[in-house]
C-alpha atoms as a PDB file:
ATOM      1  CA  UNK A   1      -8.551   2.004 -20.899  1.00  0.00           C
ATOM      2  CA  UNK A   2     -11.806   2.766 -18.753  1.00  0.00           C
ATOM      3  CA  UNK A   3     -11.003   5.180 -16.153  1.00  0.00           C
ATOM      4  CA  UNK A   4     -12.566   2.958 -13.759  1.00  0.00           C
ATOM      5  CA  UNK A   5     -10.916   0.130 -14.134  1.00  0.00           C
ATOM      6  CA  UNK A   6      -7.348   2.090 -13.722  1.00  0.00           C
ATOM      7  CA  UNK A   7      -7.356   2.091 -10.121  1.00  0.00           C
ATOM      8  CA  UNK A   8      -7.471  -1.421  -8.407  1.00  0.00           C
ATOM      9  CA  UNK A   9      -7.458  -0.456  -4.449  1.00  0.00           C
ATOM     10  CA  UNK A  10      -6.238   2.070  -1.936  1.00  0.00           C
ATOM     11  CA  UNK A  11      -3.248   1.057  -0.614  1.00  0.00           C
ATOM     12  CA  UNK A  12      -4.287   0.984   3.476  1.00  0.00           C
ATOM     13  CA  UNK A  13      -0.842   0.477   5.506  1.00  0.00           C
ATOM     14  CA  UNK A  14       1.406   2.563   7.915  1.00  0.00           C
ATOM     15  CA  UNK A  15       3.509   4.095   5.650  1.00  0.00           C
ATOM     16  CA  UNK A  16       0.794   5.996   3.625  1.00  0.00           C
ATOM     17  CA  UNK A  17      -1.152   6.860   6.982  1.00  0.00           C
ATOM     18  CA  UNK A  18       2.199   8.929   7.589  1.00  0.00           C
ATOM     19  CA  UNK A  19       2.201  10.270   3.616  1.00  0.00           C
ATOM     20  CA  UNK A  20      -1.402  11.352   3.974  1.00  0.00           C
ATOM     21  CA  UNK A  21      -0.641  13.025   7.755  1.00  0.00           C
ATOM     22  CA  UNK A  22       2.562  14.726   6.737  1.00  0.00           C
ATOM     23  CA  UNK A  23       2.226  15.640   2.935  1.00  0.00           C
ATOM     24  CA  UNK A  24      -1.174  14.659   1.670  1.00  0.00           C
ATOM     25  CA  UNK A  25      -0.440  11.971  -0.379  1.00  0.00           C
ATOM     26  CA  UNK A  26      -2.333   8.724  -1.244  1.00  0.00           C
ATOM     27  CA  UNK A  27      -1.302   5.817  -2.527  1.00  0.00           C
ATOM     28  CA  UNK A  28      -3.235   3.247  -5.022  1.00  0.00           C
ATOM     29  CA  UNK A  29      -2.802  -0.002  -6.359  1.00  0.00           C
ATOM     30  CA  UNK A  30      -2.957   0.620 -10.420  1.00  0.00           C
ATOM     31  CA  UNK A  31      -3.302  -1.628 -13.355  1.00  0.00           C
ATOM     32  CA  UNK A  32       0.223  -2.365 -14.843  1.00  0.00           C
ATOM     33  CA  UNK A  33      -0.548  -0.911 -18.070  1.00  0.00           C
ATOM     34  CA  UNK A  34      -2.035   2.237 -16.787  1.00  0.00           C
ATOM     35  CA  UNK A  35      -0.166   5.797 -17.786  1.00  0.00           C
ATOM     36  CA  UNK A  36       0.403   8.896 -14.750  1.00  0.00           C
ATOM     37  CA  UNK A  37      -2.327  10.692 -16.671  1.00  0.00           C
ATOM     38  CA  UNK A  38      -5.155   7.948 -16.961  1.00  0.00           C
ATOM     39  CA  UNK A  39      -4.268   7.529 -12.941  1.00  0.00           C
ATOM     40  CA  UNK A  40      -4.741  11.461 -12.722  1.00  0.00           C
ATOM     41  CA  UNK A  41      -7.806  11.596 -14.857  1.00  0.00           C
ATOM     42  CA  UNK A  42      -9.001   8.451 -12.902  1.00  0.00           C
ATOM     43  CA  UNK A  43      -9.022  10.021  -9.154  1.00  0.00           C
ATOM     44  CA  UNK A  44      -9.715  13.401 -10.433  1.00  0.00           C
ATOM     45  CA  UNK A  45     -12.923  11.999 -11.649  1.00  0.00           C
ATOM     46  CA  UNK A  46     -13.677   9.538  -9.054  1.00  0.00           C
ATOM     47  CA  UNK A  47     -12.996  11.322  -5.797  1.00  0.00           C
ATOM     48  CA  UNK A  48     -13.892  14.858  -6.926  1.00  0.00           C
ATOM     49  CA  UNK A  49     -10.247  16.247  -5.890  1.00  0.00           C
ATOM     50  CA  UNK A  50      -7.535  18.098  -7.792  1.00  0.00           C
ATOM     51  CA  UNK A  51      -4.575  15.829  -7.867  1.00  0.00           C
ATOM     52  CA  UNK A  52      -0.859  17.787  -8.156  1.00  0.00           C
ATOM     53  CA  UNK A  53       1.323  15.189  -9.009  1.00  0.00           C
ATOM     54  CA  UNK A  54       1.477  11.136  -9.260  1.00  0.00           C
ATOM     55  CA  UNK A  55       4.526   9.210  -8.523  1.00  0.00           C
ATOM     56  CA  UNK A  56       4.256   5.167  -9.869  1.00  0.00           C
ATOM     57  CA  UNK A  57       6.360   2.303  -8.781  1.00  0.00           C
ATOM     58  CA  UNK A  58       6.268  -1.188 -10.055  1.00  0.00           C
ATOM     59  CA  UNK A  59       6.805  -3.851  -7.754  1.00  0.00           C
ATOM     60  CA  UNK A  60       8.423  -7.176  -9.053  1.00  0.00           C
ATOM     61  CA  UNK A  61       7.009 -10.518  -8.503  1.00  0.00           C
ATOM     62  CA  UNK A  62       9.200 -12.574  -5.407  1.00  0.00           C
ATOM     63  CA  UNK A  63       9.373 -16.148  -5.580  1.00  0.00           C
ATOM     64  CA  UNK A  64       7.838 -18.612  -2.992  1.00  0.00           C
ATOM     65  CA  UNK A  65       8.149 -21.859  -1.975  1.00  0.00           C
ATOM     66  CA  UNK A  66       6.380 -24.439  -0.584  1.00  0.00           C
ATOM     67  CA  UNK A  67       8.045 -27.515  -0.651  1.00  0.00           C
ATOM     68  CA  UNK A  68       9.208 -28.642  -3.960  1.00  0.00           C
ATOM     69  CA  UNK A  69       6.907 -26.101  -5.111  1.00  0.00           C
ATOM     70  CA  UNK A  70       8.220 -23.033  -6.687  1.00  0.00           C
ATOM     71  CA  UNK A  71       6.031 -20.503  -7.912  1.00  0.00           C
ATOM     72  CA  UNK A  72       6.129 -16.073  -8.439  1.00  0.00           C
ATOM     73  CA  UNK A  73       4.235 -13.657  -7.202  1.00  0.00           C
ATOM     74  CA  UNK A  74       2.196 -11.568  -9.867  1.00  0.00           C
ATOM     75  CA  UNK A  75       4.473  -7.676 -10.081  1.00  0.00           C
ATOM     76  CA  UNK A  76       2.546  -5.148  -9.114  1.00  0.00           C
ATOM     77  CA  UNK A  77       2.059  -1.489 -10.082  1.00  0.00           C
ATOM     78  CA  UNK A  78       1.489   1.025  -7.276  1.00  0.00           C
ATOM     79  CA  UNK A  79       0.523   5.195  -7.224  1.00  0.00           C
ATOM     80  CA  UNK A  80       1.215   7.866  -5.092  1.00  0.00           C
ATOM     81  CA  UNK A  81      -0.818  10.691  -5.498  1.00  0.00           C
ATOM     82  CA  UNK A  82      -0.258  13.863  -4.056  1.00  0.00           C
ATOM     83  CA  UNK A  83      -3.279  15.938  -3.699  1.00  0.00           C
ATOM     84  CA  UNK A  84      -3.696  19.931  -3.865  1.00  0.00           C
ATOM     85  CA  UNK A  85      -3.662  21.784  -1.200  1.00  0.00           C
ATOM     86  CA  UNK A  86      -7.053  21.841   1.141  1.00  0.00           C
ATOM     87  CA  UNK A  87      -8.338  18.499  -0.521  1.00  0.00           C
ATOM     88  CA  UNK A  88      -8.389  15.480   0.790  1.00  0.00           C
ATOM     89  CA  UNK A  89      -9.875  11.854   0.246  1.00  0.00           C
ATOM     90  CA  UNK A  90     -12.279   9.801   2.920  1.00  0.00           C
ATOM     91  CA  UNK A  91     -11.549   5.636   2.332  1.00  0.00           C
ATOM     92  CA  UNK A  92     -14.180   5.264   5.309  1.00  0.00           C
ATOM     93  CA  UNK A  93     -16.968   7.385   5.693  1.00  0.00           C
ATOM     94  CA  UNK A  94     -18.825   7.159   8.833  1.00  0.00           C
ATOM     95  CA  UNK A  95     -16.474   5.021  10.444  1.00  0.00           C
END
């Protein structure tokens, strides 16, 4: 698997604003099939950092309904990275 194409996006919510704050952590949306070492090797090399440890969940897919329509979410595979100390990772430069 290309390293770039491991990580999908940067999970931007509440909950990892707190992570980040309290124990620098980040989390990522991942490819499904993607291992905790590609995902290392993959934000090592993209964001110039040393990552510590990486912690992966996978999200099922919830059905919905819209009218007689039934129809399921996609599952979805998400990363929490936890970064050394001293390093840290900038979504929005300049901003």
């Amino acid at each position: 698997m290309i390293l770039e194409n491991v990580l999908k996006a940067p999970l931007i919510t509440e909950k990892t604003a707190v992570a980040t704050e309290k124990y620098n952590r980040y989390g990522f949306r991942v490819e499904l099939k993607a291992s905790k070492n590609q995902i290392k090797e993959a934000v090592e090399k993209l964001y110039d950092v040393k990552v510590e440890k990486v912690n992966t969940n996978i999200t099922p897919g919830k059905l919905k309904r819209m009218g007689k329509n039934i129809t399921k979410s996609p599952k979805v595979k998400k990363a929490w990275v936890q970064l050394a100390e001293g390093q840290k990772i900038e979504f929005f430069k300049g901003v």
